[in-house]
N, C-alpha and C. Protein backbone atom coordinates (compact mmCIF):
# COMPACT_ATOMS: atom_id res chain seq x y z
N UNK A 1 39.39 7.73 -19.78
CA UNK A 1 38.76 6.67 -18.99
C UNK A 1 37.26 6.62 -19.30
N UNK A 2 36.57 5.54 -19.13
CA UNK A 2 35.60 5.24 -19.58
C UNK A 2 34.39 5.31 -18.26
N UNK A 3 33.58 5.77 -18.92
CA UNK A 3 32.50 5.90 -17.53
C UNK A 3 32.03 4.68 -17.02
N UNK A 4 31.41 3.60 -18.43
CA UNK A 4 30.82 2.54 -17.79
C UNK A 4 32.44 1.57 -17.84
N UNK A 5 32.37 0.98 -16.51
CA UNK A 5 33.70 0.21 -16.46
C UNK A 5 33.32 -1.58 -16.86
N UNK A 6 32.16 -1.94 -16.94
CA UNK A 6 31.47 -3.18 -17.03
C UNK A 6 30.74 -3.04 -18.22
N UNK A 7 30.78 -3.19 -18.90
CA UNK A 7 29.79 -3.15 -19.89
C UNK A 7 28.91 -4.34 -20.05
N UNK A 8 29.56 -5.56 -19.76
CA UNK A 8 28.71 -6.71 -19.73
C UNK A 8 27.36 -6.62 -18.33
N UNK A 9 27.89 -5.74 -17.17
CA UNK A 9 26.50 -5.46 -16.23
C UNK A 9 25.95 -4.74 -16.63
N UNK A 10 26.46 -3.44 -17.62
CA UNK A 10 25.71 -2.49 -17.55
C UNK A 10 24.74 -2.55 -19.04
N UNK A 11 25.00 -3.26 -20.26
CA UNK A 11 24.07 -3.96 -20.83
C UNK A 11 22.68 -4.79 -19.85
N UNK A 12 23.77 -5.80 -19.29
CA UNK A 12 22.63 -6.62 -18.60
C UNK A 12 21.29 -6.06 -17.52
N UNK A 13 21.64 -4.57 -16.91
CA UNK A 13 20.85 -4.07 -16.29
C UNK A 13 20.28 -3.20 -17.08
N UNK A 14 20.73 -2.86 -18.51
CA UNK A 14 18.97 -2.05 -19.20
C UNK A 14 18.25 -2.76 -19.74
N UNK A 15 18.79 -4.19 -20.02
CA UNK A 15 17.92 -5.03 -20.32
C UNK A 15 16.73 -5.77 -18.98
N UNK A 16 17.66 -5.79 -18.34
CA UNK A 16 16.43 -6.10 -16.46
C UNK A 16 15.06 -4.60 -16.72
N UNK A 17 16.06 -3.10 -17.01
CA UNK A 17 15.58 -2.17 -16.39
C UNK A 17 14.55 -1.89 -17.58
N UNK A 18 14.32 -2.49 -19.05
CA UNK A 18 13.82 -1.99 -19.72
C UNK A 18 12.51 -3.30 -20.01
N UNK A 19 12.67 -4.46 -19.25
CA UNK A 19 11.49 -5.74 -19.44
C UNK A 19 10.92 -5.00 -17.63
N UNK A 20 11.47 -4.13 -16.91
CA UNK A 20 11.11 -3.42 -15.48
C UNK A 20 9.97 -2.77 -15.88
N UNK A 21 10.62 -2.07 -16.74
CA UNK A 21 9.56 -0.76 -17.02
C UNK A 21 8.50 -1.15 -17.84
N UNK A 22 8.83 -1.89 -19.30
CA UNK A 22 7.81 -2.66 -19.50
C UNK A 22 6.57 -2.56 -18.83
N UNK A 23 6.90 -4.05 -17.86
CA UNK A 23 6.11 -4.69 -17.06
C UNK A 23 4.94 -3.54 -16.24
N UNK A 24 5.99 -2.84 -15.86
CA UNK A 24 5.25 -2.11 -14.89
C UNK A 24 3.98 -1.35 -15.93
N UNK A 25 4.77 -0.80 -17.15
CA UNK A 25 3.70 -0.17 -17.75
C UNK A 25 2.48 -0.84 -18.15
N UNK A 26 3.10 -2.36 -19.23
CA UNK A 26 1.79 -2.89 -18.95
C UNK A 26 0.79 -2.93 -18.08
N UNK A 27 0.93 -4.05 -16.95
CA UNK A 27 0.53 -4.10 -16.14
C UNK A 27 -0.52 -2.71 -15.07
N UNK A 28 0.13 -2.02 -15.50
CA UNK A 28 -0.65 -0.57 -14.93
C UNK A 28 -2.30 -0.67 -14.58
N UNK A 29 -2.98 -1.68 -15.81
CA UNK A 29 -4.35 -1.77 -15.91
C UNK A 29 -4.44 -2.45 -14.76
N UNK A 30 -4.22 -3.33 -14.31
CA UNK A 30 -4.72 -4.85 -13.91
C UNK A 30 -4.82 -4.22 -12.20
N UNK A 31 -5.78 -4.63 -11.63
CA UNK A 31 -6.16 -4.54 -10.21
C UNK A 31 -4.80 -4.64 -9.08
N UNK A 32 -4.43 -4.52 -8.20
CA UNK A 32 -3.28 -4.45 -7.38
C UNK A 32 -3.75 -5.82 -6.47
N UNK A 33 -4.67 -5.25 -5.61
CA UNK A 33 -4.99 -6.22 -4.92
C UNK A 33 -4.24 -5.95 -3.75
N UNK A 34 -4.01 -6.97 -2.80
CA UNK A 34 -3.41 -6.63 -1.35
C UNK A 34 -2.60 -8.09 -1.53
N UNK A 35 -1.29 -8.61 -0.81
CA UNK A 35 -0.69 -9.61 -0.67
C UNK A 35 -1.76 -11.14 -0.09
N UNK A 36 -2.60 -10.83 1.11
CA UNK A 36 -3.04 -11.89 0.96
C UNK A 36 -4.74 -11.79 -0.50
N UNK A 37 -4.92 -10.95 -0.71
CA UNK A 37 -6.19 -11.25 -1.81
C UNK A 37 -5.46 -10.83 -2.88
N UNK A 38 -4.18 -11.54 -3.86
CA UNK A 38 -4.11 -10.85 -4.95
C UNK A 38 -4.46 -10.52 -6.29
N UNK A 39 -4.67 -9.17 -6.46
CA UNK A 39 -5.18 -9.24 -8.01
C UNK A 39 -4.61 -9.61 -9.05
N UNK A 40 -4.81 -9.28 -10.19
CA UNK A 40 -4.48 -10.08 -11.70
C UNK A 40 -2.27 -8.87 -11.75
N UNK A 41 -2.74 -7.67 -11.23
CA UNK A 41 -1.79 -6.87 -11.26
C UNK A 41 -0.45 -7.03 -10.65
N UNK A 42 -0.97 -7.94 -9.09
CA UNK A 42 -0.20 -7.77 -7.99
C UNK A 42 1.38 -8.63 -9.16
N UNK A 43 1.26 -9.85 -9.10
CA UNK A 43 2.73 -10.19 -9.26
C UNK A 43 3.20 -10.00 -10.81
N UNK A 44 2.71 -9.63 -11.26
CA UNK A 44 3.84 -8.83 -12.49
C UNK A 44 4.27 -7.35 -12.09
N UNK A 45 3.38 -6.69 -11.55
CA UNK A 45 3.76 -5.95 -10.54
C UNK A 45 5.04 -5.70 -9.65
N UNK A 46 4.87 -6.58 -8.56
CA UNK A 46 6.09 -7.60 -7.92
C UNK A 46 7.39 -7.15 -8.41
N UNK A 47 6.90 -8.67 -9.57
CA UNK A 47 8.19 -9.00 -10.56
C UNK A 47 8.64 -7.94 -11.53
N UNK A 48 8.16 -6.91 -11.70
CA UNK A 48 8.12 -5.85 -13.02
C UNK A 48 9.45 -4.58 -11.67
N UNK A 49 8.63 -4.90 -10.62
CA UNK A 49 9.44 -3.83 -10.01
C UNK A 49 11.05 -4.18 -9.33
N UNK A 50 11.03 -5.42 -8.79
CA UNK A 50 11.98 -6.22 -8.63
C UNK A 50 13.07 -6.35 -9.77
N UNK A 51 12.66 -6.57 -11.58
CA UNK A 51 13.77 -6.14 -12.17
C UNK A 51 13.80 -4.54 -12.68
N UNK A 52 12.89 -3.71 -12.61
CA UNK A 52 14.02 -2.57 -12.20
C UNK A 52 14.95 -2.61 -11.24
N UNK A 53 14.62 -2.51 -9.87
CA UNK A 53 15.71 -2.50 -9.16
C UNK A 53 16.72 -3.78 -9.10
N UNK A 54 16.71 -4.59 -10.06
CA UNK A 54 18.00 -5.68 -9.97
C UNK A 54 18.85 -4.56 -11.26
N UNK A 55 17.75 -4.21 -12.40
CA UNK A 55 18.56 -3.42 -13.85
C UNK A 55 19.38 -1.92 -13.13
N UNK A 56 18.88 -1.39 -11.85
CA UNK A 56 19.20 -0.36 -11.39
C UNK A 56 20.59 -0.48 -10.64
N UNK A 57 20.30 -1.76 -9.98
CA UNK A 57 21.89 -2.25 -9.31
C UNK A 57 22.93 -2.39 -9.89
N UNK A 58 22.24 -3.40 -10.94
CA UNK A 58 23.54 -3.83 -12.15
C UNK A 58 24.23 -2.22 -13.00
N UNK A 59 23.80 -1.36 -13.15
CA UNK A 59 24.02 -0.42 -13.86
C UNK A 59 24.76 0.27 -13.13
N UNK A 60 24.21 0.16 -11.69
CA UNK A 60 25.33 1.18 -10.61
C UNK A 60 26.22 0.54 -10.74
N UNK A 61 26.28 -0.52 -10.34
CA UNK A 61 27.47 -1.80 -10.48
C UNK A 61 28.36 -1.26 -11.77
N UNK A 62 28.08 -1.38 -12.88
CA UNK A 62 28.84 -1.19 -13.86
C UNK A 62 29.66 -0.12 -14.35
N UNK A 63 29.22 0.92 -13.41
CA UNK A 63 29.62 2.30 -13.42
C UNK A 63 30.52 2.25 -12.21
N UNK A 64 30.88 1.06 -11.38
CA UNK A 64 32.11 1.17 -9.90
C UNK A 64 32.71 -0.18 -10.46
N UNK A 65 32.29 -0.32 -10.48
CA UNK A 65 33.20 -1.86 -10.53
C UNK A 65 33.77 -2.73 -12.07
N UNK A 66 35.15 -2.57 -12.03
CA UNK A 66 35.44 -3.16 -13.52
C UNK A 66 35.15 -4.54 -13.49
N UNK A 67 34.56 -4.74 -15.19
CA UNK A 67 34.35 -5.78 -15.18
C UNK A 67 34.21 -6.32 -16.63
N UNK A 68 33.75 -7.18 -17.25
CA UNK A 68 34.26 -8.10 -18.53
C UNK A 68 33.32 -8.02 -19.69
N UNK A 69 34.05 -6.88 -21.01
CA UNK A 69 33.14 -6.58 -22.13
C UNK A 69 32.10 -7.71 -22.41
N UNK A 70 31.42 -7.11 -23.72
CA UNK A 70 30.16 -7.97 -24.02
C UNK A 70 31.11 -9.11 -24.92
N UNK A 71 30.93 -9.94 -24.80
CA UNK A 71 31.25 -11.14 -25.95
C UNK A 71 30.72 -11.52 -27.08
N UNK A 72 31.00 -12.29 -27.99
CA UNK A 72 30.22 -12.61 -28.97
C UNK A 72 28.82 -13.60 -28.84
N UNK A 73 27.46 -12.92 -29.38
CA UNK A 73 26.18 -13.51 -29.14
C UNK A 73 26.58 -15.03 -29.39
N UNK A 74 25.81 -15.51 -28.47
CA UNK A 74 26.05 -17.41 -28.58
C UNK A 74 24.14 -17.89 -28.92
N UNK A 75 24.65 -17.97 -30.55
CA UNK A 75 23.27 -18.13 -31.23
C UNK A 75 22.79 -19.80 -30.58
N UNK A 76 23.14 -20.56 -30.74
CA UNK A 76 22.35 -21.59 -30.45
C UNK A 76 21.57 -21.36 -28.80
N UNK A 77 21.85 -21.06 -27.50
CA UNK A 77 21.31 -20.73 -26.41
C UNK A 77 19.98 -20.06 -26.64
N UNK A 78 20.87 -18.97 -27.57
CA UNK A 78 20.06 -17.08 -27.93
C UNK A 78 17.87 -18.29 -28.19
N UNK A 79 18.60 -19.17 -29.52
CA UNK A 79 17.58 -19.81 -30.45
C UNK A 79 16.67 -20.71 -29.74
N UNK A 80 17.81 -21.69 -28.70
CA UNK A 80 17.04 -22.73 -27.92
C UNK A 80 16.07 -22.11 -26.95
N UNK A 81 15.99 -20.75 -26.26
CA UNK A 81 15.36 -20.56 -25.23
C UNK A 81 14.60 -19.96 -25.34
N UNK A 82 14.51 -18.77 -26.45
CA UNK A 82 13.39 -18.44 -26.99
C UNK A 82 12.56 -19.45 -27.77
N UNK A 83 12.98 -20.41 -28.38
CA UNK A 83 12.13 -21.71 -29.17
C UNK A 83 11.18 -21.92 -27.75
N UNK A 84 12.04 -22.50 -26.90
CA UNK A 84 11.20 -23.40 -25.60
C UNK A 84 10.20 -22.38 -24.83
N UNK A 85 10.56 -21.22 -25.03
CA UNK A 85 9.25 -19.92 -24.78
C UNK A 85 8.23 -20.17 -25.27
N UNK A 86 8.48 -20.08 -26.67
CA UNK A 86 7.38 -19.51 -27.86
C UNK A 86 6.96 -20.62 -27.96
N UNK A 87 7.40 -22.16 -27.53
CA UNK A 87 6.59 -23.44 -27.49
C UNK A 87 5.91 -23.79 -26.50
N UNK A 88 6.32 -23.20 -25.44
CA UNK A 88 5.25 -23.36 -24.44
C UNK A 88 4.37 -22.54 -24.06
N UNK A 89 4.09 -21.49 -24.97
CA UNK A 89 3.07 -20.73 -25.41
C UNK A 89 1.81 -21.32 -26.01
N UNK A 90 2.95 -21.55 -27.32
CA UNK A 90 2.22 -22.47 -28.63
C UNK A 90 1.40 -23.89 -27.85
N UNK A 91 2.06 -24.50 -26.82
CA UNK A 91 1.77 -25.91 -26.88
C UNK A 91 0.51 -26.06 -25.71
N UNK A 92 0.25 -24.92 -24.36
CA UNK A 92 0.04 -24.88 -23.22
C UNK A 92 -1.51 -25.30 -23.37
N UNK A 93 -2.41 -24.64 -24.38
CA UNK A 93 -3.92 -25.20 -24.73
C UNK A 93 -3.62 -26.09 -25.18
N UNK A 94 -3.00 -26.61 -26.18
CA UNK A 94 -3.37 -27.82 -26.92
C UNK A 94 -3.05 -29.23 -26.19
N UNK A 95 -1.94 -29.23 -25.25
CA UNK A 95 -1.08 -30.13 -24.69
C UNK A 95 -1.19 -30.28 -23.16
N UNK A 96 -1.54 -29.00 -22.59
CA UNK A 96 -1.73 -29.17 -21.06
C UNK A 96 0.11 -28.44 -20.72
N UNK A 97 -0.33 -28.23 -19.57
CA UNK A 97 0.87 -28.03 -18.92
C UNK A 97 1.90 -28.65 -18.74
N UNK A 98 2.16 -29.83 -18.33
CA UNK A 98 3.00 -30.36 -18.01
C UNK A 98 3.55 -30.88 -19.09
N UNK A 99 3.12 -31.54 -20.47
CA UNK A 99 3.89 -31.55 -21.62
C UNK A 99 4.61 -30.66 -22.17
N UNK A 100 4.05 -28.96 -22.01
CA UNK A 100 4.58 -27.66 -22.79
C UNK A 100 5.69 -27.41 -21.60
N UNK A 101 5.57 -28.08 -20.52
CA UNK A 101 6.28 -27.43 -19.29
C UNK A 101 8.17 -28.25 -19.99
N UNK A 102 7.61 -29.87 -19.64
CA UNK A 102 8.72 -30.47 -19.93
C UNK A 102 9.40 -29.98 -21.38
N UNK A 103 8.84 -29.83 -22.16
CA UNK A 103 9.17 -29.52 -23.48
C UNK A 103 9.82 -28.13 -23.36
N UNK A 104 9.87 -26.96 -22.72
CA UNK A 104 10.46 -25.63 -22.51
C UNK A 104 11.55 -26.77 -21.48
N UNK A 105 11.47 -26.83 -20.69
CA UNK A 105 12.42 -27.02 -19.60
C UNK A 105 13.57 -27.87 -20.36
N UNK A 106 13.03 -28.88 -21.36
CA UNK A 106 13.76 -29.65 -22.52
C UNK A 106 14.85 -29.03 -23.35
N UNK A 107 13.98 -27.60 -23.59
CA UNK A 107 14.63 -26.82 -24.88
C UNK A 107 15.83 -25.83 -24.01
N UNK A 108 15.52 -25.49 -22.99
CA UNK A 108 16.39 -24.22 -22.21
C UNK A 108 17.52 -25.48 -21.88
N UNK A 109 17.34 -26.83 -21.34
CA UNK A 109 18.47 -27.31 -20.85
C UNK A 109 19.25 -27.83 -21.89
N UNK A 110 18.84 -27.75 -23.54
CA UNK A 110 20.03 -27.98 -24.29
C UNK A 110 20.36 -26.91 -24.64
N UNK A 111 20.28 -25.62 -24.44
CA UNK A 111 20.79 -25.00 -24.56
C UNK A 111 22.40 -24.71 -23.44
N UNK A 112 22.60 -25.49 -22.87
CA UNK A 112 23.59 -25.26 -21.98
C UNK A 112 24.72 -26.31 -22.72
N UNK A 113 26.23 -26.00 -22.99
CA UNK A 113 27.06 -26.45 -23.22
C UNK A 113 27.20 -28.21 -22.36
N UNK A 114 26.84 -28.21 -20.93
CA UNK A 114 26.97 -29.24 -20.04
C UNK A 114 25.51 -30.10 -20.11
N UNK A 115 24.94 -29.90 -20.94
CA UNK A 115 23.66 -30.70 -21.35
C UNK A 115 24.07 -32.31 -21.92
N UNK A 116 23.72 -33.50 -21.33
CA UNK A 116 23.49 -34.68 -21.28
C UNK A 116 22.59 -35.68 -21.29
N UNK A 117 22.01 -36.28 -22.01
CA UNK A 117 20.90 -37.28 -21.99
C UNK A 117 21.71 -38.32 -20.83
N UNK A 118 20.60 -37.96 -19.73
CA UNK A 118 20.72 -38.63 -18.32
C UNK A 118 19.84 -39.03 -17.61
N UNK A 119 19.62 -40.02 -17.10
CA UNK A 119 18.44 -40.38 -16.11
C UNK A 119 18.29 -39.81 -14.98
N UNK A 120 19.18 -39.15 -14.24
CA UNK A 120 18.74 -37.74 -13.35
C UNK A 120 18.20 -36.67 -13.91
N UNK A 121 18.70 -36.10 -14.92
CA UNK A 121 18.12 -34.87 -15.65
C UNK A 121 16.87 -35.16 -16.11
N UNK A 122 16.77 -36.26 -16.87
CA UNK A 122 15.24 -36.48 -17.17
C UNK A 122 14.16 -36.51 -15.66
N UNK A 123 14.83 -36.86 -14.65
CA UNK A 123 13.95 -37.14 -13.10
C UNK A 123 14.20 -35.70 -12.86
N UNK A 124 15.04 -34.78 -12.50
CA UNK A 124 14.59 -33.71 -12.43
C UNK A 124 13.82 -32.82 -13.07
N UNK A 125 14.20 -32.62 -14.56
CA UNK A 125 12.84 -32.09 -15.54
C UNK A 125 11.21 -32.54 -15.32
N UNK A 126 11.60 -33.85 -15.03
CA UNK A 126 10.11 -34.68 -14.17
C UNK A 126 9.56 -33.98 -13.16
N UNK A 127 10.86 -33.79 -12.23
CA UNK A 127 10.06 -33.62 -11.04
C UNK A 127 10.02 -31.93 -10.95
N UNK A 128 10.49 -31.34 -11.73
CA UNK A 128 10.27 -29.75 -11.79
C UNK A 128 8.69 -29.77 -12.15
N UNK A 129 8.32 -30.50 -13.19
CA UNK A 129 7.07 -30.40 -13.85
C UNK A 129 6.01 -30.60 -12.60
N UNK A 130 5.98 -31.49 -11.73
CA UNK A 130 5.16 -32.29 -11.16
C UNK A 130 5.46 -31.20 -10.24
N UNK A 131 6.30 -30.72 -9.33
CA UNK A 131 6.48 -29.17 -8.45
C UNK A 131 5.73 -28.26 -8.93
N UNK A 132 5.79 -27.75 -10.45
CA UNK A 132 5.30 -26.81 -10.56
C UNK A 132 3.63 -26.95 -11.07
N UNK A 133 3.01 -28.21 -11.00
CA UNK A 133 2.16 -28.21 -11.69
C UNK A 133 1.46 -28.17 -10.29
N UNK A 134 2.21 -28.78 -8.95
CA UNK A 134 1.45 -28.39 -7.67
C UNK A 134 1.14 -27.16 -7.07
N UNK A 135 2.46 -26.40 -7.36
CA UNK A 135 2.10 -24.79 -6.71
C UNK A 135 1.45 -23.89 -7.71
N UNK A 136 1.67 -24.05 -9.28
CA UNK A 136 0.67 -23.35 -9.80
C UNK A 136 -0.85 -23.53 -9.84
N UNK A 137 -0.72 -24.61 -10.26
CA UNK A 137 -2.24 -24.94 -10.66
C UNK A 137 -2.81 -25.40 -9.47
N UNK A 138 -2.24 -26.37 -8.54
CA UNK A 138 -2.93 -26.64 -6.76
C UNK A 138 -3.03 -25.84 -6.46
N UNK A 139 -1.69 -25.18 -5.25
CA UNK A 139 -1.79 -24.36 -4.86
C UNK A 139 -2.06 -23.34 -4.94
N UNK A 140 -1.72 -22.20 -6.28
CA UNK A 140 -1.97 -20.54 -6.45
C UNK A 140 -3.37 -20.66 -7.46
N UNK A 141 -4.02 -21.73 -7.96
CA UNK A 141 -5.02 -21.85 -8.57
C UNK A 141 -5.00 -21.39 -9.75
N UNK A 142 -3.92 -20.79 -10.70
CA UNK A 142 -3.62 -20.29 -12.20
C UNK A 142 -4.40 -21.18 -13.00
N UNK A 143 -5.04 -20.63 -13.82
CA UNK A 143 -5.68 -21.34 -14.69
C UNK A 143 -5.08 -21.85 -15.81
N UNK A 144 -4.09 -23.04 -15.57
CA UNK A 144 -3.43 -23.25 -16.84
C UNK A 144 -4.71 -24.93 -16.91
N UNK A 145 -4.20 -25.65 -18.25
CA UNK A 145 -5.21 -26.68 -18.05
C UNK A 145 -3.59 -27.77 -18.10
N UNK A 146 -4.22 -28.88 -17.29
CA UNK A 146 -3.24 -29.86 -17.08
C UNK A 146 -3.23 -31.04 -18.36
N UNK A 147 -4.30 -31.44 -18.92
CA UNK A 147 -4.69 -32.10 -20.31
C UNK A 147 -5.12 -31.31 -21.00
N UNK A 148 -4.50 -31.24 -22.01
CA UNK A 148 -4.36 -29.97 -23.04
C UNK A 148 -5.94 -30.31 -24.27
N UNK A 149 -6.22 -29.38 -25.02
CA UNK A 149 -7.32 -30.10 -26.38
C UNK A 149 -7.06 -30.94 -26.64
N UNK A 150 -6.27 -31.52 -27.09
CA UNK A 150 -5.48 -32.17 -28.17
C UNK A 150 -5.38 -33.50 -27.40
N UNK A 151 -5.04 -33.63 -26.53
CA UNK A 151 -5.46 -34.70 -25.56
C UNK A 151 -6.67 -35.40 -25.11
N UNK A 152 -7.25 -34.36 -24.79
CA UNK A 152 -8.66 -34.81 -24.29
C UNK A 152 -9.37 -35.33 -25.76
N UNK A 153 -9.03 -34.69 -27.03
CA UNK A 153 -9.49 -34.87 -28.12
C UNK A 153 -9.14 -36.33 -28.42
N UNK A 154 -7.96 -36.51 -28.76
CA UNK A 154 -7.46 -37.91 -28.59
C UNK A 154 -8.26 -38.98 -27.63
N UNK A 155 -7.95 -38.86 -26.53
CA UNK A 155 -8.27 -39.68 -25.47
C UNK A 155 -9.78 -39.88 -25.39
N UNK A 156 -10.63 -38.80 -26.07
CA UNK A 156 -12.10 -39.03 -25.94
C UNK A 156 -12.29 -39.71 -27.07
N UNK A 157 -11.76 -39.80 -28.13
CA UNK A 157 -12.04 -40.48 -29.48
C UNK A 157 -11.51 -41.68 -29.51
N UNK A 158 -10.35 -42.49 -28.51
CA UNK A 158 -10.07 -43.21 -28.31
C UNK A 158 -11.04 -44.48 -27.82
């Protein structure tokens, strides 16, 4: 008999438990801060410790509870979602937020088998952008820029 009975959780929780530890290590430098004044540390922090203990669950999990081997990697998802990462990296100075935003949110939703050119999906990708461009940049004050170089470059030479 086999110890891990899940292998598909118990992959999935050293991968939580090992972007956990990561995080946490990075992050180590950065100020803590207190919940209402937070520092640069506090929410990767947070979030760094939160997936250990989701990678810690899943692993207990996988060790009680049977459950369904790893399958074969599904390259196009694997390609689309890291692309829409590494582009809204690439795109976030030059383009502003909300272009690099829609453009990731673009790339992760064809990555889904049930992906459709639709006039709801496009209004929700819309309105995710326009949500998140309120609570990050309004509300939590993140310094992303909303008109990217490349824009303002344009638009001033215009």
């Amino acid at each position: 008999m086999h110890i891990v009975r899940s292998p598909k959780d118990f992959f999935a929780g050293l991968i939580y438990l090992g972007f956990g530890v990561a995080g946490l290590w990075f992050g180590a430098a950065y100020s803590m801060g207190t919940a209402g004044r937070m520092g640069a540390g506090y929410f990767p922090r947070v979030l760094s410790g939160l997936l250990v203990l989701l990678g810690l669950l899943a692993i207990i999990r996988a060790l009680r509870v049977e459950g369904s081997p790893v399958g074969a990697i599904r390259w196009k998802p694997l390609v689309l979602i890291l692309a829409g990462c590494s582009l809204f990296g690439v795109l976030l100075q030059p383009l502003g937020m909300p272009i690099a935003l829609f453009i990731l949110i673009l790339c992760c939703a064809m990555a889904s088998r049930e992906f459709r050119w639709d006039p709801r999906a496009l209004a929700g990708a819309l309105g995710m952008v326009a949500i998140c461009a309120l609570v990050f940049i309004k509300g939590l004050s993140v310094q992303m820029p909303l008109v990217g170089d490349w824009l303002i470059a344009l638009l001033g030479n215009g």
